[in-house]
C-alpha atoms as a PDB file:
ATOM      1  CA  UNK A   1     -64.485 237.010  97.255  1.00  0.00           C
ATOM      2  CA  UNK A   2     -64.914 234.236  99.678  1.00  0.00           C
ATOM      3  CA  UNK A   3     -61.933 233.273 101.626  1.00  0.00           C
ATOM      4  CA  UNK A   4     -61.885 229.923 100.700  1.00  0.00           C
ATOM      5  CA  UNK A   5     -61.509 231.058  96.844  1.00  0.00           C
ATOM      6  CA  UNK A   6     -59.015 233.729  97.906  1.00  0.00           C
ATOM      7  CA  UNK A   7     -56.996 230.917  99.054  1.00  0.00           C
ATOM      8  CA  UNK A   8     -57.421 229.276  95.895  1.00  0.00           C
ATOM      9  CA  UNK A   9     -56.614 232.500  93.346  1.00  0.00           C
ATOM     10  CA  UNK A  10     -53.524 232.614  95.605  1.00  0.00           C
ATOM     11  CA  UNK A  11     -52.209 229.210  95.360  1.00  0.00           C
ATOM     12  CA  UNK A  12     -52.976 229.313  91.393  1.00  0.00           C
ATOM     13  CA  UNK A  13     -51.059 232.177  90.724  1.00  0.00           C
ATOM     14  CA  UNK A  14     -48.038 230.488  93.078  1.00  0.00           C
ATOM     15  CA  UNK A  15     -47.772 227.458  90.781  1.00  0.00           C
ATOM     16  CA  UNK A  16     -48.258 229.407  87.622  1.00  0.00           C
ATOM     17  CA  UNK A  17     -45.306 231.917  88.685  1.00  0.00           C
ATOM     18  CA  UNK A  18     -43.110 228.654  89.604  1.00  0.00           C
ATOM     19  CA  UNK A  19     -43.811 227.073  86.572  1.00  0.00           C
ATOM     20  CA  UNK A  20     -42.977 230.037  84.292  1.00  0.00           C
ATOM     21  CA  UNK A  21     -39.568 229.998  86.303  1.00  0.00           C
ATOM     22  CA  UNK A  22     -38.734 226.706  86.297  1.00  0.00           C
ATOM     23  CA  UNK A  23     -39.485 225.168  83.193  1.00  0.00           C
ATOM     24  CA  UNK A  24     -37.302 227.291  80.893  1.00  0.00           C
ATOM     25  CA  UNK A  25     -34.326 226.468  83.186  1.00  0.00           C
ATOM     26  CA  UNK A  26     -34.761 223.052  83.194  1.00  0.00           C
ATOM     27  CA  UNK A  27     -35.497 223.167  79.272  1.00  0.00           C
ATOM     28  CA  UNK A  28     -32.129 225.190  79.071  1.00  0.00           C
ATOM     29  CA  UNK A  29     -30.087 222.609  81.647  1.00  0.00           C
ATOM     30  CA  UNK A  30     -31.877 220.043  79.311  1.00  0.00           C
ATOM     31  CA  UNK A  31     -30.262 221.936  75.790  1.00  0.00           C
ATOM     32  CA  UNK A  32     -27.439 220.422  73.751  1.00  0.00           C
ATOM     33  CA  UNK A  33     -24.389 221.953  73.904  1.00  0.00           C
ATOM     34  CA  UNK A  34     -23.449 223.399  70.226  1.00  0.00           C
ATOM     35  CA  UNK A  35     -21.393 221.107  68.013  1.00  0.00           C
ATOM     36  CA  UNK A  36     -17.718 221.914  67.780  1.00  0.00           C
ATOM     37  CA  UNK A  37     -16.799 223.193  63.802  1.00  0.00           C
ATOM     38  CA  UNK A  38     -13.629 221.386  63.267  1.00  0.00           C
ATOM     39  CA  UNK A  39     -11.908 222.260  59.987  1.00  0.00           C
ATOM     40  CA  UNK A  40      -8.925 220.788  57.973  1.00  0.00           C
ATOM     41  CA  UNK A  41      -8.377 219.404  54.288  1.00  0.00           C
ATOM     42  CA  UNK A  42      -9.045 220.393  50.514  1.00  0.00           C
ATOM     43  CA  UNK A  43     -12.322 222.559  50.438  1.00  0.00           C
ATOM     44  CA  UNK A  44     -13.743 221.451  46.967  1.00  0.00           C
ATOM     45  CA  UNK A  45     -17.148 223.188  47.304  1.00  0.00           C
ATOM     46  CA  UNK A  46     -18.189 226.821  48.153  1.00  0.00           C
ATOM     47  CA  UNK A  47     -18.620 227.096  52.480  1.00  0.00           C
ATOM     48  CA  UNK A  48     -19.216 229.877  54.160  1.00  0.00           C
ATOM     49  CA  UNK A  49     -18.269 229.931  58.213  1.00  0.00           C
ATOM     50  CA  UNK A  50     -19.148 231.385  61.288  1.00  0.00           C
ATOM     51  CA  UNK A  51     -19.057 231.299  64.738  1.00  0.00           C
ATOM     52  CA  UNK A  52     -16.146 229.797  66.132  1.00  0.00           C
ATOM     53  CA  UNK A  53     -14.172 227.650  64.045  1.00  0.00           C
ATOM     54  CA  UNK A  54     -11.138 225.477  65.274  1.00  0.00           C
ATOM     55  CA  UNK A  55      -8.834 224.625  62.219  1.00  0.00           C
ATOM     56  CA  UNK A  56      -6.782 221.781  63.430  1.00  0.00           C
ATOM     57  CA  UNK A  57      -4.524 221.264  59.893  1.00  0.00           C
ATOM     58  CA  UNK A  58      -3.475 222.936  56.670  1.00  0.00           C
ATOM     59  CA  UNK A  59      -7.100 224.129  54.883  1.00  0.00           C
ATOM     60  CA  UNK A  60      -6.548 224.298  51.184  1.00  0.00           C
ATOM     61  CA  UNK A  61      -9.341 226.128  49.331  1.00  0.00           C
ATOM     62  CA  UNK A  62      -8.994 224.798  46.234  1.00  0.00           C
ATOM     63  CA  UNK A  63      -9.484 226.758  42.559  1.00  0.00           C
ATOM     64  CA  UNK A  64     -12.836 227.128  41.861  1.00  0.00           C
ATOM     65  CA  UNK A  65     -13.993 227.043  45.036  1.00  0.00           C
ATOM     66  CA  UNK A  66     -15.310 230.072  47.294  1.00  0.00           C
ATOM     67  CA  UNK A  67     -14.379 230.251  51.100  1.00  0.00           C
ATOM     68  CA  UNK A  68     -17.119 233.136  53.169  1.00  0.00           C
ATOM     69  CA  UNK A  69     -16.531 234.193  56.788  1.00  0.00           C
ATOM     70  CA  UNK A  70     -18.943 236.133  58.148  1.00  0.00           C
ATOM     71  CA  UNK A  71     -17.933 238.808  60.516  1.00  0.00           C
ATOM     72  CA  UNK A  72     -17.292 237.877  64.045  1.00  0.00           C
ATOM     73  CA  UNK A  73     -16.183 234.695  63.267  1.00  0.00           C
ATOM     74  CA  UNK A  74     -13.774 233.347  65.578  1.00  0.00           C
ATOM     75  CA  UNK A  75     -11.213 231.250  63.965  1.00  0.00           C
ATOM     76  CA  UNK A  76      -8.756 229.112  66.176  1.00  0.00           C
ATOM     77  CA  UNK A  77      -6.034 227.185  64.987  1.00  0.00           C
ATOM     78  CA  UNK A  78      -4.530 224.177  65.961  1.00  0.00           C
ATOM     79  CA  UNK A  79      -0.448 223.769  68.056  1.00  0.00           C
ATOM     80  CA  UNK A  80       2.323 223.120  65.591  1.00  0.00           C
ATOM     81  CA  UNK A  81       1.624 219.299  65.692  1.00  0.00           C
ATOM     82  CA  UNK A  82      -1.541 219.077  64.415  1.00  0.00           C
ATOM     83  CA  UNK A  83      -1.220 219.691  60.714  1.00  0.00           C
ATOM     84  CA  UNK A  84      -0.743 217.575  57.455  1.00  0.00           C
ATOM     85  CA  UNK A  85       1.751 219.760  56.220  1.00  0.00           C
ATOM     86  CA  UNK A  86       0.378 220.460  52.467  1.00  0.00           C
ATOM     87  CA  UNK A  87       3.214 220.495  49.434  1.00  0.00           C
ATOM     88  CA  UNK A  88       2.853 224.585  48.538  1.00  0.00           C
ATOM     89  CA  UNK A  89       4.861 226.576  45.811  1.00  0.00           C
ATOM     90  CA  UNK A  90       7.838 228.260  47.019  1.00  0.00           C
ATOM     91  CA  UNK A  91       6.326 228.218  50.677  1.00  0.00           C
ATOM     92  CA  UNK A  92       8.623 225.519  52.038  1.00  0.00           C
ATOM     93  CA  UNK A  93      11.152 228.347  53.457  1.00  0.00           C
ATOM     94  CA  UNK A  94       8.077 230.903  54.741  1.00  0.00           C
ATOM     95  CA  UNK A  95       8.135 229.306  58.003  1.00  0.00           C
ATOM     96  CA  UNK A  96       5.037 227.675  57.617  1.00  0.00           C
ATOM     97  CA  UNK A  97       6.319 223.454  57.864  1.00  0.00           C
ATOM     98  CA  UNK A  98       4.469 222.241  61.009  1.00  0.00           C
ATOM     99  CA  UNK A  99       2.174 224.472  61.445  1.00  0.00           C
ATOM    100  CA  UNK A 100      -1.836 224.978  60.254  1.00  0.00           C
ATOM    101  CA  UNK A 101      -2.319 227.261  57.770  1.00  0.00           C
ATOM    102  CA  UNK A 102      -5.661 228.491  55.520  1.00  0.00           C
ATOM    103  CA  UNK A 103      -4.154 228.172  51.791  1.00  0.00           C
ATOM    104  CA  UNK A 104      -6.309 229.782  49.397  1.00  0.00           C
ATOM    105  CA  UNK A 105      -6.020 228.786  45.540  1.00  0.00           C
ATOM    106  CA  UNK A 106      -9.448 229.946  44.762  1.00  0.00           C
ATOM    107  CA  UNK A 107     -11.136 232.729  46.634  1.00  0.00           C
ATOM    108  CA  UNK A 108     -11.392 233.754  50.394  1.00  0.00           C
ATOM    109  CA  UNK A 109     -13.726 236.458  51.272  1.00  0.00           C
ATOM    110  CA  UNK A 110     -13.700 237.345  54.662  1.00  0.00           C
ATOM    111  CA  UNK A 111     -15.327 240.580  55.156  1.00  0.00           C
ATOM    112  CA  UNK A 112     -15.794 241.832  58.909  1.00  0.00           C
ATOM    113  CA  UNK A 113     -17.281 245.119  60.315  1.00  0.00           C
ATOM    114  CA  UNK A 114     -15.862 247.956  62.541  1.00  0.00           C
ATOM    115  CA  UNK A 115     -17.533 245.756  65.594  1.00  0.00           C
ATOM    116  CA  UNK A 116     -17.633 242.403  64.292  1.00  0.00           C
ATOM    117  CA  UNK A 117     -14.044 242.238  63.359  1.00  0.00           C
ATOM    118  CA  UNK A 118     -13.041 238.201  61.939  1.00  0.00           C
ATOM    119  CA  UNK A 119     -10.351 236.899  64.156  1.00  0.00           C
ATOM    120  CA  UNK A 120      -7.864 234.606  62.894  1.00  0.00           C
ATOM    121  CA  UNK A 121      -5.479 232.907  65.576  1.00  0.00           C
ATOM    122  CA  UNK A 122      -7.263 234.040  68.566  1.00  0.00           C
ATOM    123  CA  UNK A 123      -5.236 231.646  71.614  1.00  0.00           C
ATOM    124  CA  UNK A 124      -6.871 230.126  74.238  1.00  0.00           C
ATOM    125  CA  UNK A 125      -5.229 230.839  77.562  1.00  0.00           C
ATOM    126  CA  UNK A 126      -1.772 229.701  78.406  1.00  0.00           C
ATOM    127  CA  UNK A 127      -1.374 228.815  74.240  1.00  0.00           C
ATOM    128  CA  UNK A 128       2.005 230.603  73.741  1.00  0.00           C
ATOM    129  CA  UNK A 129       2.309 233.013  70.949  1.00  0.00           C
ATOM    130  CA  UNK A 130       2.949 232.311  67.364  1.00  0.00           C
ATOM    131  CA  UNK A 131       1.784 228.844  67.366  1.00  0.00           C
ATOM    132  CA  UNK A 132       0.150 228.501  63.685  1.00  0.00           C
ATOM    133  CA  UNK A 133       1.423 229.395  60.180  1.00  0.00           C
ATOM    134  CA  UNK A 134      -0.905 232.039  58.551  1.00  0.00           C
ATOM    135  CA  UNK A 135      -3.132 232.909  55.403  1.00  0.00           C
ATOM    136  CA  UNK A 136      -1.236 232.129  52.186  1.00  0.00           C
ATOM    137  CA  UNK A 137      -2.521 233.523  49.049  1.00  0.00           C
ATOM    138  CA  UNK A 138      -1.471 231.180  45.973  1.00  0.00           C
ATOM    139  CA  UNK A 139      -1.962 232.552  43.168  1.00  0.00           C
ATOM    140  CA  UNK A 140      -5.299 234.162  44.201  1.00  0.00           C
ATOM    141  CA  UNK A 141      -6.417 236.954  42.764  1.00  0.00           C
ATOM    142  CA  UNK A 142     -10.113 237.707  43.672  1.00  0.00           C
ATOM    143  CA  UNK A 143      -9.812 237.562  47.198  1.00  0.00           C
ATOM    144  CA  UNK A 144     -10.201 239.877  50.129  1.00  0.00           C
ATOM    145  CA  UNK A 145      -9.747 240.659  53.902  1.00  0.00           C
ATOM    146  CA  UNK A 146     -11.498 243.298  55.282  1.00  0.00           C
ATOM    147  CA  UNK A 147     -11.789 244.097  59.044  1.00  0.00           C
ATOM    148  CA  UNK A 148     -10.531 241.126  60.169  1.00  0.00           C
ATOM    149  CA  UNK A 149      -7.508 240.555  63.091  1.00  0.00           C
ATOM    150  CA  UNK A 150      -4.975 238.450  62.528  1.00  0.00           C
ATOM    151  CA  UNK A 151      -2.014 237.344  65.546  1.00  0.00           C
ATOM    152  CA  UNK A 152       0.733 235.459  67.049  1.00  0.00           C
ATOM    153  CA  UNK A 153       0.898 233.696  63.542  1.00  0.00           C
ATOM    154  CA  UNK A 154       4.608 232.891  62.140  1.00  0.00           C
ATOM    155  CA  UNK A 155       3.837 234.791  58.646  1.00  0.00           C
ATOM    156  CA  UNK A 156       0.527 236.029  59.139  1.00  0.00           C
ATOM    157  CA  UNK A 157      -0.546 236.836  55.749  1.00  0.00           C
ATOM    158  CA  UNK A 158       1.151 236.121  52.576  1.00  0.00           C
ATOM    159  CA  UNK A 159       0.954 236.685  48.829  1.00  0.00           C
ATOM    160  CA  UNK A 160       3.530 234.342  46.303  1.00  0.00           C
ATOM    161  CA  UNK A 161       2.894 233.416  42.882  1.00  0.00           C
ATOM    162  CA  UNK A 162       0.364 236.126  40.868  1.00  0.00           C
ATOM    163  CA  UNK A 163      -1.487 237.038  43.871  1.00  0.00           C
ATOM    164  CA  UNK A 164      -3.265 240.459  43.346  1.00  0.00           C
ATOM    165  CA  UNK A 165      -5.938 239.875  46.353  1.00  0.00           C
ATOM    166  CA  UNK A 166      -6.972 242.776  48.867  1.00  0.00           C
ATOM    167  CA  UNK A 167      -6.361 243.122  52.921  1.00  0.00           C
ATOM    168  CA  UNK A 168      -8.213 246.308  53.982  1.00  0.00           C
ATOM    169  CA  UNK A 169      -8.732 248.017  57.444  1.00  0.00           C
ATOM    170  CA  UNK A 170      -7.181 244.400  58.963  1.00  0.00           C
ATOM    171  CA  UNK A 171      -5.098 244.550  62.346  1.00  0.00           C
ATOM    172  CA  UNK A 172      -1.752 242.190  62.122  1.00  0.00           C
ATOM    173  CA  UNK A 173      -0.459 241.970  65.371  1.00  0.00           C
ATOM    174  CA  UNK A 174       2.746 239.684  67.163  1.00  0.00           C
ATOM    175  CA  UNK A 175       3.962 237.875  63.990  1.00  0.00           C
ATOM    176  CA  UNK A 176       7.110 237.234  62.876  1.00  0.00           C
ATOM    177  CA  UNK A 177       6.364 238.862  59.865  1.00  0.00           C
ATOM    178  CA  UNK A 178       3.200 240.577  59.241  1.00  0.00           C
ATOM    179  CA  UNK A 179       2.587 240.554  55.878  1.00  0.00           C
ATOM    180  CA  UNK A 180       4.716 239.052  53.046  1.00  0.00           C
ATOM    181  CA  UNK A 181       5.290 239.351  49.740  1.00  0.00           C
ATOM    182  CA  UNK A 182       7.137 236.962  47.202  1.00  0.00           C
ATOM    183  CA  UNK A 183       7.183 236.201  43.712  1.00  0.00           C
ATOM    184  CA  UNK A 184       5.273 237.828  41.067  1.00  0.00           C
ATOM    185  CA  UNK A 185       2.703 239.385  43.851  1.00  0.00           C
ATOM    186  CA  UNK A 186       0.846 242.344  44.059  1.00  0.00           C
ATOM    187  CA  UNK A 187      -1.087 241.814  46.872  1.00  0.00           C
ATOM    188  CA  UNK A 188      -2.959 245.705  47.872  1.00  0.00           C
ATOM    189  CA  UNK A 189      -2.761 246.784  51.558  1.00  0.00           C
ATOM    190  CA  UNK A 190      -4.766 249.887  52.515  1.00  0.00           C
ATOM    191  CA  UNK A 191      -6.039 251.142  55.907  1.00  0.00           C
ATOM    192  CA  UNK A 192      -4.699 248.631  57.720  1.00  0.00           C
ATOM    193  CA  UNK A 193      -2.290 247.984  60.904  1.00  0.00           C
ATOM    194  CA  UNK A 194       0.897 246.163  61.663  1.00  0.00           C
ATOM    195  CA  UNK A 195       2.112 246.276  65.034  1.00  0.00           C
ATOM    196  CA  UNK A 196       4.471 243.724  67.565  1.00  0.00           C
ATOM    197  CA  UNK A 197       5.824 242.152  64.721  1.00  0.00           C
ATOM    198  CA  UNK A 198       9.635 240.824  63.710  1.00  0.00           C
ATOM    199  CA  UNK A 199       8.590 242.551  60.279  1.00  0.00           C
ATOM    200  CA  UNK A 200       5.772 244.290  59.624  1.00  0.00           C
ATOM    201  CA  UNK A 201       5.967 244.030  55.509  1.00  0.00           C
ATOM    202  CA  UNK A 202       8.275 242.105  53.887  1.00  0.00           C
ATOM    203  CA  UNK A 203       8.521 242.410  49.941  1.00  0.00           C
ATOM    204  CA  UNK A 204      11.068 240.261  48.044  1.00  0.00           C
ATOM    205  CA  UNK A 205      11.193 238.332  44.859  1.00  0.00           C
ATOM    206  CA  UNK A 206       9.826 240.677  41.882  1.00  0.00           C
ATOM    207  CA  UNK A 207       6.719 241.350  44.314  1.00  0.00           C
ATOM    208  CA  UNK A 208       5.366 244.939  43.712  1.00  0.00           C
ATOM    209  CA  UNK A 209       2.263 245.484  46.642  1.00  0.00           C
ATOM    210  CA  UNK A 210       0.656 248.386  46.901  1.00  0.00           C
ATOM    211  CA  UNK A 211       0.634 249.548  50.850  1.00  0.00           C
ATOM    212  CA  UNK A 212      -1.758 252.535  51.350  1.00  0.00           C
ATOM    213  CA  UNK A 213      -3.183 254.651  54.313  1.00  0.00           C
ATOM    214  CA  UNK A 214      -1.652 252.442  56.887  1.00  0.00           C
ATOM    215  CA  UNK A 215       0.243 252.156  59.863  1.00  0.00           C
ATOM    216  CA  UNK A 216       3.240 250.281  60.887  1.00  0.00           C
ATOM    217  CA  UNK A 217       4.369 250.579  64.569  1.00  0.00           C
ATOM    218  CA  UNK A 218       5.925 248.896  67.259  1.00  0.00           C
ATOM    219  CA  UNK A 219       8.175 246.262  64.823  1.00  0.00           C
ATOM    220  CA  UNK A 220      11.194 245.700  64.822  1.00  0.00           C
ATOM    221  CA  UNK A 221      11.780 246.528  61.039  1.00  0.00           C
ATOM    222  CA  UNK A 222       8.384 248.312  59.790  1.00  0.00           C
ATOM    223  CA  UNK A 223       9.158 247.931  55.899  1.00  0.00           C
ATOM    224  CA  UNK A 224      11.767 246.157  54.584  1.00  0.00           C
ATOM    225  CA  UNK A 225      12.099 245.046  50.668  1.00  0.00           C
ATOM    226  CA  UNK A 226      14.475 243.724  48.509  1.00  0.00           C
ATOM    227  CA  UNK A 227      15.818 241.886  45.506  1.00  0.00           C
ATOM    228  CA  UNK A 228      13.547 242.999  42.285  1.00  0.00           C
ATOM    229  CA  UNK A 229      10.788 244.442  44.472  1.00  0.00           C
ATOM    230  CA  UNK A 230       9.625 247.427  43.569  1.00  0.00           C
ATOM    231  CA  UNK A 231       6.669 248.294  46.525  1.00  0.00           C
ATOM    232  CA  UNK A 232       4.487 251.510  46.323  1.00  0.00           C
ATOM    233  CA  UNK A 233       4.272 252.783  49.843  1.00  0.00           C
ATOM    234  CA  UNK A 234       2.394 255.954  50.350  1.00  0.00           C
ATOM    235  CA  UNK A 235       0.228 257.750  52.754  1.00  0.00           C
ATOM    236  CA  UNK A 236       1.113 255.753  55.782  1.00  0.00           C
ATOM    237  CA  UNK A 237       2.868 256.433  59.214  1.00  0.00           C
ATOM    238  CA  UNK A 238       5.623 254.296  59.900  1.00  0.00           C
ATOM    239  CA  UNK A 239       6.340 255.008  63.510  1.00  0.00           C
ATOM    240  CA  UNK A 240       8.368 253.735  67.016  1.00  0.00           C
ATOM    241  CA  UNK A 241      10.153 250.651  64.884  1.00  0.00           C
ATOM    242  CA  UNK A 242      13.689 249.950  65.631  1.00  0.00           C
ATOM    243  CA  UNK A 243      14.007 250.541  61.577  1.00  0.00           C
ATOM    244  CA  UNK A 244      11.233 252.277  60.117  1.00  0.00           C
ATOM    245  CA  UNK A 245      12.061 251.363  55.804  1.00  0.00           C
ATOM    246  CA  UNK A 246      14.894 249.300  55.341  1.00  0.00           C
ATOM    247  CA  UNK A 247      15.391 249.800  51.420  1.00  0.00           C
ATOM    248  CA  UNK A 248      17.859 246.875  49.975  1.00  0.00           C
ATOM    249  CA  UNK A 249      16.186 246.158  46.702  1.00  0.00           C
ATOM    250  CA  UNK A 250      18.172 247.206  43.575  1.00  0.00           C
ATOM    251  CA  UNK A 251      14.559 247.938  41.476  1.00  0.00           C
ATOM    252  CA  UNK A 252      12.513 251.497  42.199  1.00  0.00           C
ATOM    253  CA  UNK A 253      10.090 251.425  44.591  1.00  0.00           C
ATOM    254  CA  UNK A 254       7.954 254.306  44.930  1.00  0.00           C
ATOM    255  CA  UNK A 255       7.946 255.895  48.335  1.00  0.00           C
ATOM    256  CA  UNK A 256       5.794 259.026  48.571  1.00  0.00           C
ATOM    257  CA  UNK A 257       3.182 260.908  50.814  1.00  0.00           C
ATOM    258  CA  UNK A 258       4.335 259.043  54.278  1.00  0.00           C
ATOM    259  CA  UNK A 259       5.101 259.960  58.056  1.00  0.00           C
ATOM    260  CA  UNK A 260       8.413 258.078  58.660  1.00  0.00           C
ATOM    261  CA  UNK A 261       8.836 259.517  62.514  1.00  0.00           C
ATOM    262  CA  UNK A 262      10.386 258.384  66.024  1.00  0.00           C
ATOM    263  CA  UNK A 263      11.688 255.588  65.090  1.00  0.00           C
ATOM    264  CA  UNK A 264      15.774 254.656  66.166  1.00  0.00           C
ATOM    265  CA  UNK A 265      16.095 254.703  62.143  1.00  0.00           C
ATOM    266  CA  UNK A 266      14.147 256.178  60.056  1.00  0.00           C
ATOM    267  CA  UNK A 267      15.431 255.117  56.502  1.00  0.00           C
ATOM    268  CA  UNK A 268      17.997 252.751  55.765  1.00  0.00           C
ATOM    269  CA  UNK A 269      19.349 252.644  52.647  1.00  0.00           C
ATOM    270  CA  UNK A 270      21.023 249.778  51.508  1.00  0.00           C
ATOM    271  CA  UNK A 271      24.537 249.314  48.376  1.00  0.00           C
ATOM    272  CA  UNK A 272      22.367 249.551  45.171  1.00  0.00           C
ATOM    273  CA  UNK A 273      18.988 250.505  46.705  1.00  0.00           C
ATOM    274  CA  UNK A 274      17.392 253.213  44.458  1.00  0.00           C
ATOM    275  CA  UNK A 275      14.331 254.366  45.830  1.00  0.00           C
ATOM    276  CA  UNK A 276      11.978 257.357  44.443  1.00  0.00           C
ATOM    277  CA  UNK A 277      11.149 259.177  47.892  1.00  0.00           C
ATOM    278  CA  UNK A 278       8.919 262.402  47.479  1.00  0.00           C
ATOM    279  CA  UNK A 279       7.500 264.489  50.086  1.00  0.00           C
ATOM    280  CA  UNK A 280       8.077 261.946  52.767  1.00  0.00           C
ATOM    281  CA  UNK A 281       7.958 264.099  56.416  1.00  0.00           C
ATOM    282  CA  UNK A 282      10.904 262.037  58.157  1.00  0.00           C
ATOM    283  CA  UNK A 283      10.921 263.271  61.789  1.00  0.00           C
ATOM    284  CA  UNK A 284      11.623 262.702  65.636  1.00  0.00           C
ATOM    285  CA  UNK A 285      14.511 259.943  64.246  1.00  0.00           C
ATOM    286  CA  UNK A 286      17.468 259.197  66.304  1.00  0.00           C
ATOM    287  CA  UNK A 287      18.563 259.116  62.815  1.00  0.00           C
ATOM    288  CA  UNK A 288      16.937 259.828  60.074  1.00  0.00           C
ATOM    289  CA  UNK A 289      18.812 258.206  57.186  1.00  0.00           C
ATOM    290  CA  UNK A 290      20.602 255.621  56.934  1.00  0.00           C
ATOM    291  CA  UNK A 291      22.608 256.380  53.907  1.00  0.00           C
ATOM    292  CA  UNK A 292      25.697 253.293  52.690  1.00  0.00           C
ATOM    293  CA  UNK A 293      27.936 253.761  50.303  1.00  0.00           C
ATOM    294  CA  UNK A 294      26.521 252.836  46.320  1.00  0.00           C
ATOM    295  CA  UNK A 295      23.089 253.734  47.287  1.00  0.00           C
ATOM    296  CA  UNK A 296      21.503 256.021  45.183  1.00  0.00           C
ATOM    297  CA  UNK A 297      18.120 257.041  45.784  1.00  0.00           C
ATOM    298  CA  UNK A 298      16.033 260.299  43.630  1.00  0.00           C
ATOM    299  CA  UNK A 299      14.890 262.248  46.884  1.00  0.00           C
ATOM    300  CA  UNK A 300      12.633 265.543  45.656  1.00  0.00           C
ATOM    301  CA  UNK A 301      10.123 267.322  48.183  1.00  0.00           C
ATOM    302  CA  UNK A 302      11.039 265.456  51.894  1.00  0.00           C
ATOM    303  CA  UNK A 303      10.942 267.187  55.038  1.00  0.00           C
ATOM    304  CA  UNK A 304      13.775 266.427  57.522  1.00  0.00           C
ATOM    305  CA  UNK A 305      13.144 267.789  61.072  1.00  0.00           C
ATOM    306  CA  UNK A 306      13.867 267.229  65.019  1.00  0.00           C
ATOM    307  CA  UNK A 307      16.049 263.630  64.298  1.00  0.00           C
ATOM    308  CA  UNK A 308      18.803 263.577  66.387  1.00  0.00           C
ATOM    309  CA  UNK A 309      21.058 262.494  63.310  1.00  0.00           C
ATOM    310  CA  UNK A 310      19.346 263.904  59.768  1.00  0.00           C
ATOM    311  CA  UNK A 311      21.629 261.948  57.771  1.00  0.00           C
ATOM    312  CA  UNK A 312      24.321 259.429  58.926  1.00  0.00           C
ATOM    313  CA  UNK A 313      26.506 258.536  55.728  1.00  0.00           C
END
């Protein structure tokens, strides 16, 4: 090869290499940035989200219609100011007034993955905590939540009226009350978490959920029901709460099969609470039951060790 076409191969394969590197950058300096998803209103027809999804009032999916979130969706919700405060049955009183919430009338399936959990809440930095209502089931009974994170909400997920839907293998974390139950619920709860909360479940009303294979930690009260509830809790730990099952209802809830351990109280059983415990392993309590006068629970098969107090009458 000549010199003169060395020179020339040379300088060729110079532009070509520049060109390769910058074309693509200027075609990517050059790209549209992605539209925000803003979301708020009645949803009338089926939608199905992803990505990351600001919600910046009360979103009512509305009977009839199906709401999909695929997993890894991001799902960010508004400060207290920005909502439209929707009329909802006996929610007036669940702290949810001035605040965004995702109502759902007709169906919500939001099904995540082990690594793609759906995140509901997530705050941008220097948001403070507990900034946005929750996820209210209204009479919904075909819905579910599976793998999916929900925080710093003031109720973050709630069943009133019939509500019969399913939250599986979901983390609820820094709410004032995790999950609640009202009415004529019987919202299912299985594999899942509850941690940092004021509550972790709350049953009242004539509410009867079904909490499985879960854990409740780190709350102030871990399970607390009352009035005609009548809760099936079984097969969960409920650990390092300040009161692990507060038991005031005056119905039977079934309490069987769970690791009730190191919290300050264990148990605390309320005037005219009758609870059917059964092979419950309370242990590591400061004290392990808290047992009031006119309480009079049907206890066969627990094991009581290393509480500092076993029962404190």
């Amino acid at each position: 090869m000549t010199p003169a076409r060395k020179l020339y191969t040379n300088i060729t394969l110079i532009i070509m290499i520049s060109l390769i590197i910058i074309v693509p950058a200027y075609a990517k300096g050059k790209r549209k940035k992605a539209k925000r998803v803003v979301k708020t209103g009645h949803l009338v027809v089926d939608q199905t989200w992803s990505g990351k999804v600001y919600v910046i009032g009360d979103v009512i999916v509305t009977k009839g219609t199906t709401l999909r979130i695929k997993p890894g969706t991001r799902i960010i919700f508004a400060d207290n100011e920005s909502d439209y405060d929707i009329a909802m049955s006996m929610i007036g009183s669940v702290a949810t007034k001035k605040k965004c919430n995702i109502i759902v009338r007709g169906v919500l399936k939001a099904v995540g993955t082990k690594k793609r959990k759906i995140l509901f809440g997530v705050l941008d930095k220097g948001k403070k905590k507990r900034h946005w209502g929750g996820i209210v089931f209204d009479d919904a009974g075909k819905s579910v939540m599976e793998n999916c994170k929900v925080e710093n909400a003031a109720f973050g997920i709630t069943f009133i009226g019939a509500s019969s839907s399913k939250v599986k293998k979901c983390v609820v974390l820094n709410c004032s009350i995790g999950i609640y139950s009202t009415s004529d619920s019987k919202g299912k709860i299985s594999a899942s978490v509850t941690k940092g909360c004021g509550t972790g479940i709350e049953a009242t009303g004539r509410s009867a959920p079904v909490i499985s294979y879960s854990f409740i930690a780190v709350n102030e009260w871990g399970i607390s029901y009352g009035k005609e509830s009548t809760p099936q809790i079984s097969n969960s730990t409920i650990t390092k709460n300040d009161l692990g099952i507060s038991c005031y209802g005056t119905k039977e809830a079934i309490i069987e099969n769970n690791k009730i351990k190191s919290n300050k109280v264990g148990i605390k059983l309320a005037a005219g609470s009758k609870p059917r415990f059964r092979k419950n392993k309370i242990s590591n309590n400061d004290v392990g039951i808290d047992y009031h006068a006119g309480a009079s629970p049907d206890m066969v098969g627990n094991v009581m060790s290393k509480n500092k107090v076993n029962i404190r009458k």
